[in-house]
C-alpha atoms as a PDB file:
ATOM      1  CA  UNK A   1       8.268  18.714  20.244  1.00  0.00           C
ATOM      2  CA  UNK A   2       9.497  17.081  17.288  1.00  0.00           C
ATOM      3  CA  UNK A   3      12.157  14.222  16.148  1.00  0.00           C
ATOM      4  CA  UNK A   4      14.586  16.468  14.295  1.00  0.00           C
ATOM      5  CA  UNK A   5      14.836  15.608  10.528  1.00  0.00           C
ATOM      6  CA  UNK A   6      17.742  13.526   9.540  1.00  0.00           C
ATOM      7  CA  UNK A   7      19.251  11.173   7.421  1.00  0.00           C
ATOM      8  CA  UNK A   8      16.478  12.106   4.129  1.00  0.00           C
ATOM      9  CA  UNK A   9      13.681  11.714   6.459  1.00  0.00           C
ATOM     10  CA  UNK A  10      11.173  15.058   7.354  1.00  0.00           C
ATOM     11  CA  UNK A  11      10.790  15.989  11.372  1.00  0.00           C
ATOM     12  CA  UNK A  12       8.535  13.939  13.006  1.00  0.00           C
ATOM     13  CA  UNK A  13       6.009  15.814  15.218  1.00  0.00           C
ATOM     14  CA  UNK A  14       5.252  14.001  18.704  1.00  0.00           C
ATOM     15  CA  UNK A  15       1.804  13.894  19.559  1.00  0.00           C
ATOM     16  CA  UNK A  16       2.116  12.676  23.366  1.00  0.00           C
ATOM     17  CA  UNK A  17       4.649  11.018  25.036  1.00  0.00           C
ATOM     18  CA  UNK A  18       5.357   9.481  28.290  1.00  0.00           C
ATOM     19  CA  UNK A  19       7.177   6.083  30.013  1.00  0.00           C
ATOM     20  CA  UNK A  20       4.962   3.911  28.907  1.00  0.00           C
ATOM     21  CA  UNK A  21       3.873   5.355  25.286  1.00  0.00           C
ATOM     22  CA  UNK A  22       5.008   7.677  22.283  1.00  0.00           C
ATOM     23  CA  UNK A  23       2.131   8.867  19.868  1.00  0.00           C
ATOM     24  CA  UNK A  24       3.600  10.694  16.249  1.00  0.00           C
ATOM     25  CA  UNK A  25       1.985  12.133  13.749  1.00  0.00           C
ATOM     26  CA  UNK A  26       3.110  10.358  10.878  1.00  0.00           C
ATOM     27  CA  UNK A  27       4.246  12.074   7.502  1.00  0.00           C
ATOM     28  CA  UNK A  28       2.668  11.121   4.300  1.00  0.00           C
ATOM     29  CA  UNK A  29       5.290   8.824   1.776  1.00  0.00           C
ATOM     30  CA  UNK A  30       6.992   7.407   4.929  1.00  0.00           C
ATOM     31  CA  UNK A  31       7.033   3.233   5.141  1.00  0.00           C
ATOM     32  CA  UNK A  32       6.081   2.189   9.006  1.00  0.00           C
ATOM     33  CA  UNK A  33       8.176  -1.189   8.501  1.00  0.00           C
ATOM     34  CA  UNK A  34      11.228  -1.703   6.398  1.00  0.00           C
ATOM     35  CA  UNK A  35      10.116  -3.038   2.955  1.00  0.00           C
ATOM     36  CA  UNK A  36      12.696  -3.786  -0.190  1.00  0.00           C
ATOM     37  CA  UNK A  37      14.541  -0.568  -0.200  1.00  0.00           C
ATOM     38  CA  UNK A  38      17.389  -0.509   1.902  1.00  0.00           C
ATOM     39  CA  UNK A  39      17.750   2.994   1.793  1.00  0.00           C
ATOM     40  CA  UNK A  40      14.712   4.728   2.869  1.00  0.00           C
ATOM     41  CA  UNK A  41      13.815   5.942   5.882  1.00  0.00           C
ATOM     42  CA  UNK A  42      11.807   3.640   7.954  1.00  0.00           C
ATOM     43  CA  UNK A  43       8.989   4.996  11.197  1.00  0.00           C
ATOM     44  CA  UNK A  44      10.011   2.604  13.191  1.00  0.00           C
ATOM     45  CA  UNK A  45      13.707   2.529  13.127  1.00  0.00           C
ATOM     46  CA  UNK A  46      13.439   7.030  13.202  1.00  0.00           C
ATOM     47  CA  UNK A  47      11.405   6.554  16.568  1.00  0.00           C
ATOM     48  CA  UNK A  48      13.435   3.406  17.857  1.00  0.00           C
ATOM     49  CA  UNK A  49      16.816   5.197  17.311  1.00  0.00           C
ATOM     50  CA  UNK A  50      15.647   8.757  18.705  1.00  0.00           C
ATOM     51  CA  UNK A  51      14.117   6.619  21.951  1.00  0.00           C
ATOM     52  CA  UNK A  52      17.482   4.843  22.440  1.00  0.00           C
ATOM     53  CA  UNK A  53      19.284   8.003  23.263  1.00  0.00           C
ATOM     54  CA  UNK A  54      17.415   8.000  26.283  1.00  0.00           C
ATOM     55  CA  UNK A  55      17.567   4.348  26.813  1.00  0.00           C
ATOM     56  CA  UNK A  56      14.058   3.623  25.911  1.00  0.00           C
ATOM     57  CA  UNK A  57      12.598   0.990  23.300  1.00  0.00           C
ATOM     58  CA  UNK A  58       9.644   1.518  20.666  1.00  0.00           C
ATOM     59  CA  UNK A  59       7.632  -1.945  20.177  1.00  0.00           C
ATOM     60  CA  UNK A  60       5.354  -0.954  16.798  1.00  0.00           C
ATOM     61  CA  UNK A  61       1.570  -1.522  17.680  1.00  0.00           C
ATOM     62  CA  UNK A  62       0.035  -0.591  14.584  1.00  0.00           C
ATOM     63  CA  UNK A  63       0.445   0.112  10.824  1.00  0.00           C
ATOM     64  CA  UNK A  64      -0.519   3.117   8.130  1.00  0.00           C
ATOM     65  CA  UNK A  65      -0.120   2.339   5.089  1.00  0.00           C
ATOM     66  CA  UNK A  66       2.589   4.898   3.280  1.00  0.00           C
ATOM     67  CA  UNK A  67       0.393   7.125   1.489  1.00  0.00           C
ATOM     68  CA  UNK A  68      -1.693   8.051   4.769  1.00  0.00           C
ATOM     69  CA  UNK A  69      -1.333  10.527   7.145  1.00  0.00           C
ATOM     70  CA  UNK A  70      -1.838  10.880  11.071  1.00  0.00           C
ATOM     71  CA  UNK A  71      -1.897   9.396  14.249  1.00  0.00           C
ATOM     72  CA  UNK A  72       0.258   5.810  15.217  1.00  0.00           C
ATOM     73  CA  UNK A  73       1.245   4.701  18.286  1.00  0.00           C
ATOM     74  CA  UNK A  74       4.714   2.769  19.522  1.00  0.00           C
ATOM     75  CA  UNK A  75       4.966   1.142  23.471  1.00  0.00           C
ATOM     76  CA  UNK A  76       8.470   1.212  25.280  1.00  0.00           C
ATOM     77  CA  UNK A  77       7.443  -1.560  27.803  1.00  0.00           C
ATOM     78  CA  UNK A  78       7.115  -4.884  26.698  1.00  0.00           C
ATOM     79  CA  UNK A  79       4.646  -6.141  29.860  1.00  0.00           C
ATOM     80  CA  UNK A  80       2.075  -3.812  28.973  1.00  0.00           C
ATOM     81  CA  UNK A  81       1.453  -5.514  24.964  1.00  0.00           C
ATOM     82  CA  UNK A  82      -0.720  -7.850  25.837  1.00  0.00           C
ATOM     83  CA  UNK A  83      -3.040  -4.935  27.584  1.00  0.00           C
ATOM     84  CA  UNK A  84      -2.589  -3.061  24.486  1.00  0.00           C
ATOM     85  CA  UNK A  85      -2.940  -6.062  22.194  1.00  0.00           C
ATOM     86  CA  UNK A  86      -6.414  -6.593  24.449  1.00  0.00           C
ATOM     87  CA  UNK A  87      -7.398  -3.556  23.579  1.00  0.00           C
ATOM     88  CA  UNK A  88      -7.180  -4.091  19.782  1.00  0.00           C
ATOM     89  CA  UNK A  89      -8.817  -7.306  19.759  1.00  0.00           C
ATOM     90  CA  UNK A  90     -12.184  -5.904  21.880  1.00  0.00           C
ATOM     91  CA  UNK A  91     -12.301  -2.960  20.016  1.00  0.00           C
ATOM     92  CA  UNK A  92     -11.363  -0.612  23.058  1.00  0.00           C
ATOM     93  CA  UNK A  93      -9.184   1.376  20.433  1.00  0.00           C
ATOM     94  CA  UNK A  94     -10.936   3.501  18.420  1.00  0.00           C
ATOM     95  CA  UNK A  95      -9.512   4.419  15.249  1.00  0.00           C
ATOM     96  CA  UNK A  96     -11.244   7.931  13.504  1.00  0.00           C
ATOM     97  CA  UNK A  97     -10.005   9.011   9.723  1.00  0.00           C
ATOM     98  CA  UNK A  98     -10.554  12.035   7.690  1.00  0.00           C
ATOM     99  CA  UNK A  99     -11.132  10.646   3.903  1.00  0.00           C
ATOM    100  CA  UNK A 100     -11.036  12.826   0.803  1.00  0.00           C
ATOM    101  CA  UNK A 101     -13.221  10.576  -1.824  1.00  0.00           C
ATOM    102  CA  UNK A 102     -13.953  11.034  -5.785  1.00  0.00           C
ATOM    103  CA  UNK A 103     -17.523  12.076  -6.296  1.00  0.00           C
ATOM    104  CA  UNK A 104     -19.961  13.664  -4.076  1.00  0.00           C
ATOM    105  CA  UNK A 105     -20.743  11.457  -1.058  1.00  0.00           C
ATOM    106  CA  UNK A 106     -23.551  12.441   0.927  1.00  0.00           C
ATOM    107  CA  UNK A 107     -25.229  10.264   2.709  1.00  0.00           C
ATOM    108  CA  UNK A 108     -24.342   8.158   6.056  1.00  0.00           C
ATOM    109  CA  UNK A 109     -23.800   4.693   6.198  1.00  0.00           C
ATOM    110  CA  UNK A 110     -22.142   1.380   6.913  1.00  0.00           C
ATOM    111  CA  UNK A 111     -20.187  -0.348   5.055  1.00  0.00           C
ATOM    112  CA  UNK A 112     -20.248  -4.327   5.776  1.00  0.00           C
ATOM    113  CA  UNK A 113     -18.468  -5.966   3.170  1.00  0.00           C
ATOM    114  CA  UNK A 114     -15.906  -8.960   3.578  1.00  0.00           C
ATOM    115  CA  UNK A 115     -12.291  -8.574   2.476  1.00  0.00           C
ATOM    116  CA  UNK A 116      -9.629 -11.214   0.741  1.00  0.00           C
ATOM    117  CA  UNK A 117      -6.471 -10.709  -1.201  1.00  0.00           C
ATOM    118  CA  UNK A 118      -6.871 -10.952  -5.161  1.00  0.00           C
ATOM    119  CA  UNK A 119      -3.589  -9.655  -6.206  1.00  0.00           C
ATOM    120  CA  UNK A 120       0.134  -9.367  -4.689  1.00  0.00           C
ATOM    121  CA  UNK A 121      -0.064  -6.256  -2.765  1.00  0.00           C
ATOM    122  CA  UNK A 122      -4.286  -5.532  -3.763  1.00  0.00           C
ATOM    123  CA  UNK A 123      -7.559  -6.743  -1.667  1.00  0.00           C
ATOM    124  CA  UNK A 124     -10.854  -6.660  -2.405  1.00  0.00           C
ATOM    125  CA  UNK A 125     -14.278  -7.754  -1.753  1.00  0.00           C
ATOM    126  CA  UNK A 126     -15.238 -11.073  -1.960  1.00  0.00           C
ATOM    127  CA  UNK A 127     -17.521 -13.299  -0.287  1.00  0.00           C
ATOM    128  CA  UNK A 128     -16.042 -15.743   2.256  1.00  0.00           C
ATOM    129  CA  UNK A 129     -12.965 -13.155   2.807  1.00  0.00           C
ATOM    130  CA  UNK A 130     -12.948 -11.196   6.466  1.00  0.00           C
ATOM    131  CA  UNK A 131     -15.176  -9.294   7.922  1.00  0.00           C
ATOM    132  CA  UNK A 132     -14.853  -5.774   7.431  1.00  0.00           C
ATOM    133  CA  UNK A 133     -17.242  -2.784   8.688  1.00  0.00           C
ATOM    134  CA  UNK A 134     -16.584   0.753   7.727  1.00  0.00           C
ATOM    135  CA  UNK A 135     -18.743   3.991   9.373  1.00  0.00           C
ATOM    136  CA  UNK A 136     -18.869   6.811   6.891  1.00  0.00           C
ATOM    137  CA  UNK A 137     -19.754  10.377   8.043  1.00  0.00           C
ATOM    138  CA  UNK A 138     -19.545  13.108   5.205  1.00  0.00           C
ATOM    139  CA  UNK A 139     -18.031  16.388   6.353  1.00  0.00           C
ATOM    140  CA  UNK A 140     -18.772  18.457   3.229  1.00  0.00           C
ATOM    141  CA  UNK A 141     -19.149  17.346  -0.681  1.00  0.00           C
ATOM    142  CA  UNK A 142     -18.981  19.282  -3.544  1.00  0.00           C
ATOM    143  CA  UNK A 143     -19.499  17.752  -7.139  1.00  0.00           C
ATOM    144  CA  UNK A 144     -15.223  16.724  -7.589  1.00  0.00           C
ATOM    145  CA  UNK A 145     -15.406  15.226  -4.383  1.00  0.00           C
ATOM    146  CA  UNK A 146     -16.267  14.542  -0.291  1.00  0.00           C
ATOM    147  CA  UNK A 147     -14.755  15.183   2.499  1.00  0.00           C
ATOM    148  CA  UNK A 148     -15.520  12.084   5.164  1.00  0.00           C
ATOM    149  CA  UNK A 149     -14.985  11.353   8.898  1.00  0.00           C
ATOM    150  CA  UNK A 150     -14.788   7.262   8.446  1.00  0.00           C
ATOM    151  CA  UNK A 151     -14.635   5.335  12.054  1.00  0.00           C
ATOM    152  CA  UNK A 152     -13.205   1.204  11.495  1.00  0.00           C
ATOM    153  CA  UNK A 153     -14.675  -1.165  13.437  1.00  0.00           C
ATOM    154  CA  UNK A 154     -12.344  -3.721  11.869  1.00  0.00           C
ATOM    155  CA  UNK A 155      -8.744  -3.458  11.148  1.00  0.00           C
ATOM    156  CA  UNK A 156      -8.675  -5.257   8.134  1.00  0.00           C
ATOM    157  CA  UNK A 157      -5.335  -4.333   4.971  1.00  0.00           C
ATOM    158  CA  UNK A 158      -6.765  -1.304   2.946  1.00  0.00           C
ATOM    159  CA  UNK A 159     -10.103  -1.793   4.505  1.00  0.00           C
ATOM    160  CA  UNK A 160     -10.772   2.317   3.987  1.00  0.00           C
ATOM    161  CA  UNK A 161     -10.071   2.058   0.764  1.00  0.00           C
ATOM    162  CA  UNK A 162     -11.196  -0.615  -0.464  1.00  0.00           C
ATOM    163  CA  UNK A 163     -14.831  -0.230   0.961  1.00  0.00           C
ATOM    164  CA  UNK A 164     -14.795   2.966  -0.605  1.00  0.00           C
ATOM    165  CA  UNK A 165     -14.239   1.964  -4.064  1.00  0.00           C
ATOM    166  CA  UNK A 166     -16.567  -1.216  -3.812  1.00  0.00           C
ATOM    167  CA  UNK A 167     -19.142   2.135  -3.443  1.00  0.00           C
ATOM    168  CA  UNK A 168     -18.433   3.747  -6.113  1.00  0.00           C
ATOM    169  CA  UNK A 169     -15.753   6.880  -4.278  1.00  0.00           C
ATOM    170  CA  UNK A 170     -12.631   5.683  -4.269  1.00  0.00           C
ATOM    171  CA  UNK A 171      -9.925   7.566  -2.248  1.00  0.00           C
ATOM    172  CA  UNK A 172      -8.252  11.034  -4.529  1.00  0.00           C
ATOM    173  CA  UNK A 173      -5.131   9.721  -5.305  1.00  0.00           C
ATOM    174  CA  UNK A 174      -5.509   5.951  -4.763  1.00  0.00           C
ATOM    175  CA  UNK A 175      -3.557   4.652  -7.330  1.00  0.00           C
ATOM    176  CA  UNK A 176      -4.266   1.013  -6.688  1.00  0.00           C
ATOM    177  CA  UNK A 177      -8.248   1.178  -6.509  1.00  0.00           C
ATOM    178  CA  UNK A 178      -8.774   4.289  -8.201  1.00  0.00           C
ATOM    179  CA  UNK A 179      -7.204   6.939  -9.851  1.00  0.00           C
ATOM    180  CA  UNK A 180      -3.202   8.374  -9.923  1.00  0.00           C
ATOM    181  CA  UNK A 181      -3.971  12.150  -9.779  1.00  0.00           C
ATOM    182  CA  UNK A 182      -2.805  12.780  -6.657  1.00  0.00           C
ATOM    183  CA  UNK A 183       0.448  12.988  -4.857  1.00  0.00           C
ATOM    184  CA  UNK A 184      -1.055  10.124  -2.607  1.00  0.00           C
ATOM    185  CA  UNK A 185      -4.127   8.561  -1.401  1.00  0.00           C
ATOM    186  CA  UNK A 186      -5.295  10.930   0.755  1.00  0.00           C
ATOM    187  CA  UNK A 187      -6.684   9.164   3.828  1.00  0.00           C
ATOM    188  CA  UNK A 188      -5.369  10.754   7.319  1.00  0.00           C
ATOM    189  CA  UNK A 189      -5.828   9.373  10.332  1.00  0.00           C
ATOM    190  CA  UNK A 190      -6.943  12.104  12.648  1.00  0.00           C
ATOM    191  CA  UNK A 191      -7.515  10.177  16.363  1.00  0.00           C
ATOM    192  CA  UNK A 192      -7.111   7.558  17.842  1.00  0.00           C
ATOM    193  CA  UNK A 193      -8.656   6.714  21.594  1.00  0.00           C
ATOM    194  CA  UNK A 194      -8.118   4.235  24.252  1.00  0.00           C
ATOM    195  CA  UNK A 195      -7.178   3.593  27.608  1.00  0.00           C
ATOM    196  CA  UNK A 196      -3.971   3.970  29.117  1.00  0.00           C
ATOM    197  CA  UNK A 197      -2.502   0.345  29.945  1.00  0.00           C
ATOM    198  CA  UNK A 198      -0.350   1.890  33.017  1.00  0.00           C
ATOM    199  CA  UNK A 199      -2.994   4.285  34.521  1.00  0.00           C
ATOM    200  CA  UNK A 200      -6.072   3.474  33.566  1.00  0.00           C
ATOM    201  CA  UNK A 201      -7.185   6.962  31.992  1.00  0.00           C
ATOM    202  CA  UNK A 202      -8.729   7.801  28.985  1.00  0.00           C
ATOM    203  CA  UNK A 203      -6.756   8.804  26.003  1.00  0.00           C
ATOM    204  CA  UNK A 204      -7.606  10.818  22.831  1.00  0.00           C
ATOM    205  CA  UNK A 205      -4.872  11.746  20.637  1.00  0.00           C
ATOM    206  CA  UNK A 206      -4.730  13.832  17.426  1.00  0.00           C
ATOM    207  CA  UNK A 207      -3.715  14.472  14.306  1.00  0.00           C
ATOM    208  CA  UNK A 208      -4.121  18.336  12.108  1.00  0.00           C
ATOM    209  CA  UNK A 209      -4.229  17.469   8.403  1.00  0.00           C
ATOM    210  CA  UNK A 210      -1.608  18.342   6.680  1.00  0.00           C
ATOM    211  CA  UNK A 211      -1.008  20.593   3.952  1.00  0.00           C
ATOM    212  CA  UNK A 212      -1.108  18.392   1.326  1.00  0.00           C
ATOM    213  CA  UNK A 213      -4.744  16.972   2.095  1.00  0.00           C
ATOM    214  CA  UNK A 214      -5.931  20.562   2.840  1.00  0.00           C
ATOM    215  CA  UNK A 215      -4.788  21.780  -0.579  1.00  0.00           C
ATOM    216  CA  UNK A 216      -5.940  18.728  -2.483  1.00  0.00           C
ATOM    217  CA  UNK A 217      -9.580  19.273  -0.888  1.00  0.00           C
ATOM    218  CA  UNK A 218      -9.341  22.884  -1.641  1.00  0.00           C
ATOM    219  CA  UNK A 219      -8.735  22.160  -5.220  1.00  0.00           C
ATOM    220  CA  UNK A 220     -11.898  20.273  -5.172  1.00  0.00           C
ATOM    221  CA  UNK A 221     -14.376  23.143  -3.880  1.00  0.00           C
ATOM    222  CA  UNK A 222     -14.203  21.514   0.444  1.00  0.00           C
ATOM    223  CA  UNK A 223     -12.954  23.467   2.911  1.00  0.00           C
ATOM    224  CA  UNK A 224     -11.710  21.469   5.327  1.00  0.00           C
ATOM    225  CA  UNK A 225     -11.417  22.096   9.457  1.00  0.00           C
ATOM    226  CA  UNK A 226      -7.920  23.680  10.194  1.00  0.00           C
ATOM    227  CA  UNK A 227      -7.574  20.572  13.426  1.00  0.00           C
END
C-alpha cells in the first residue's frame, strides 16, 4: 500500500503499519522536516496529513538526510516515545545501509573517528568532536567504485558520509564531501530492527533500492541485489 502522490510529492510506499507504528520507504530528494522552502513537500507533514484522515498522529522518530533513500519510522502514540527513545539511546535499534562509494573498497573494517561541525551545514573529523563508529561490509567493488553494507553504531549528522571520505571513498554523488556527479548521494537505508514498544516482538523492516542507486551502481561495473 502506498500514500497516493499529491500536491508535487511522488507516492510514498508503506513498509508496515499498525496502531502503534507506520514504517515508509522514503523517496530520494524528499526533506524529512520543513527547512526554508515553503513550498516543498515535507515527510512528515505527507504522513501526518494522510494519518489524520483516520484520526491518527505521526510523532517523527528519526531523520534521513534528503539525498538518501530507505527505511524511517513515525509513532502515533505519544506514551510509547520514551520506549522508543530508550531504544535509541541503548542501541536496541539497529540501523543497516547500502552505500555506493568512489573507488574500490575491499576490505572490512571499523571506522572510529570523532565528529564536530566545521562549516554551516558540513561536519567533519576532528579530535574532541563525538564519538562516531561506522561498520563497513563491501558487497562487491569494481575499479569506479564499491558497493557497501555499512551498520552505525552511533547516530551522529552525516556520520556515513563523512567517515567515508575521512577514508579516502566518499559517497557517488556527495556533493558536500566529495564529488557532484550524481543525481544524489547515494546512501539507502535498507533496514532497520528493533523491538516493538506495544508487544514486545521483534521487528525487521525493509527497504528495495531504488532505481536510481541500482542504475548508478550499474554504471560503475556492481550489480547490485534486486531486495
Amino acid at each position: 500500500m502506498d500514500i497516493p502522490a499529491s500536491d508535487g510529492h511522488p507516492a510514498i510506499p508503506i513498509l508496515y503499519d499498525d496502531e502503534a507504528l507506520i514504517f515508509v520507504d522514503k523517496p530520494p530528494g524528499i526533506v524529512v522536516q520543513r527547512g526554508y522552502d515553503a513550498e516543498e513537500p515535507v515527510l512528515v507533514e505527507i504522513v501526518g496529513r494522510w494519518l489524520e484522515a483516520s484520526g491518527e498522529q505521526a510523532i517523527l522518530m528519526q531523520r534521513l538526510d534528503r539525498g538518501t533513500s530507505g527505511v524511517i519510522f513515525f509513532s502515533k502514540l505519544s506514551d510509547i516515545n520514551a520506549n522508543l527513545t530508550r531504544q535509541f539511546e541503548t542501541r536496541r535499534i539497529g540501523k543497516t545501509y547500502l552505500a555506493l562509494c568512489e573507488g574500490e573498497l575491499a576490505e572490512r573494517q571499523t571506522i572510529v573517528a570523532p565528529l564536530d561541525r566545521i562549516g554551516p551545514i558540513s561536519f567533519g573529523v576532528r579530535r574532541g568532536g563525538k564519538v562516531a563508529s561506522t561498520s563497513i561490509s563491501p558487497i562487491e567493488t569494481s575499479a569506479r567504485g564499491s558497493l557497501l553494507r555499512v551498520r552505525l553504531h552511533s547516530g551522529r549528522t552525516h556520520q556515513i558520509r563523512v567517515h567515508l571520505a575521512a577514508i579516502g571513498h566518499p559517497l557517488v554523488g556527495d556533493w558536500l564531501y566529495g564529488q557532484r556527479n550524481a543525481s544524489r548521494p547515494m546512501l539507502h537505508a535498507a533496514e532497520l530492527t528493533m523491538r516493538h514498544p506495544v508487544t514486545g516482538a521483534d521487528l525487521s523492516i525493509t527497504a528495495p533500492l531504488p532505481d536510481d542507486f541500482v542504475a548508478e551502481a550499474r554504471k560503475r561495473g556492481i550489480n547490485p541485489p534486486s531486495s
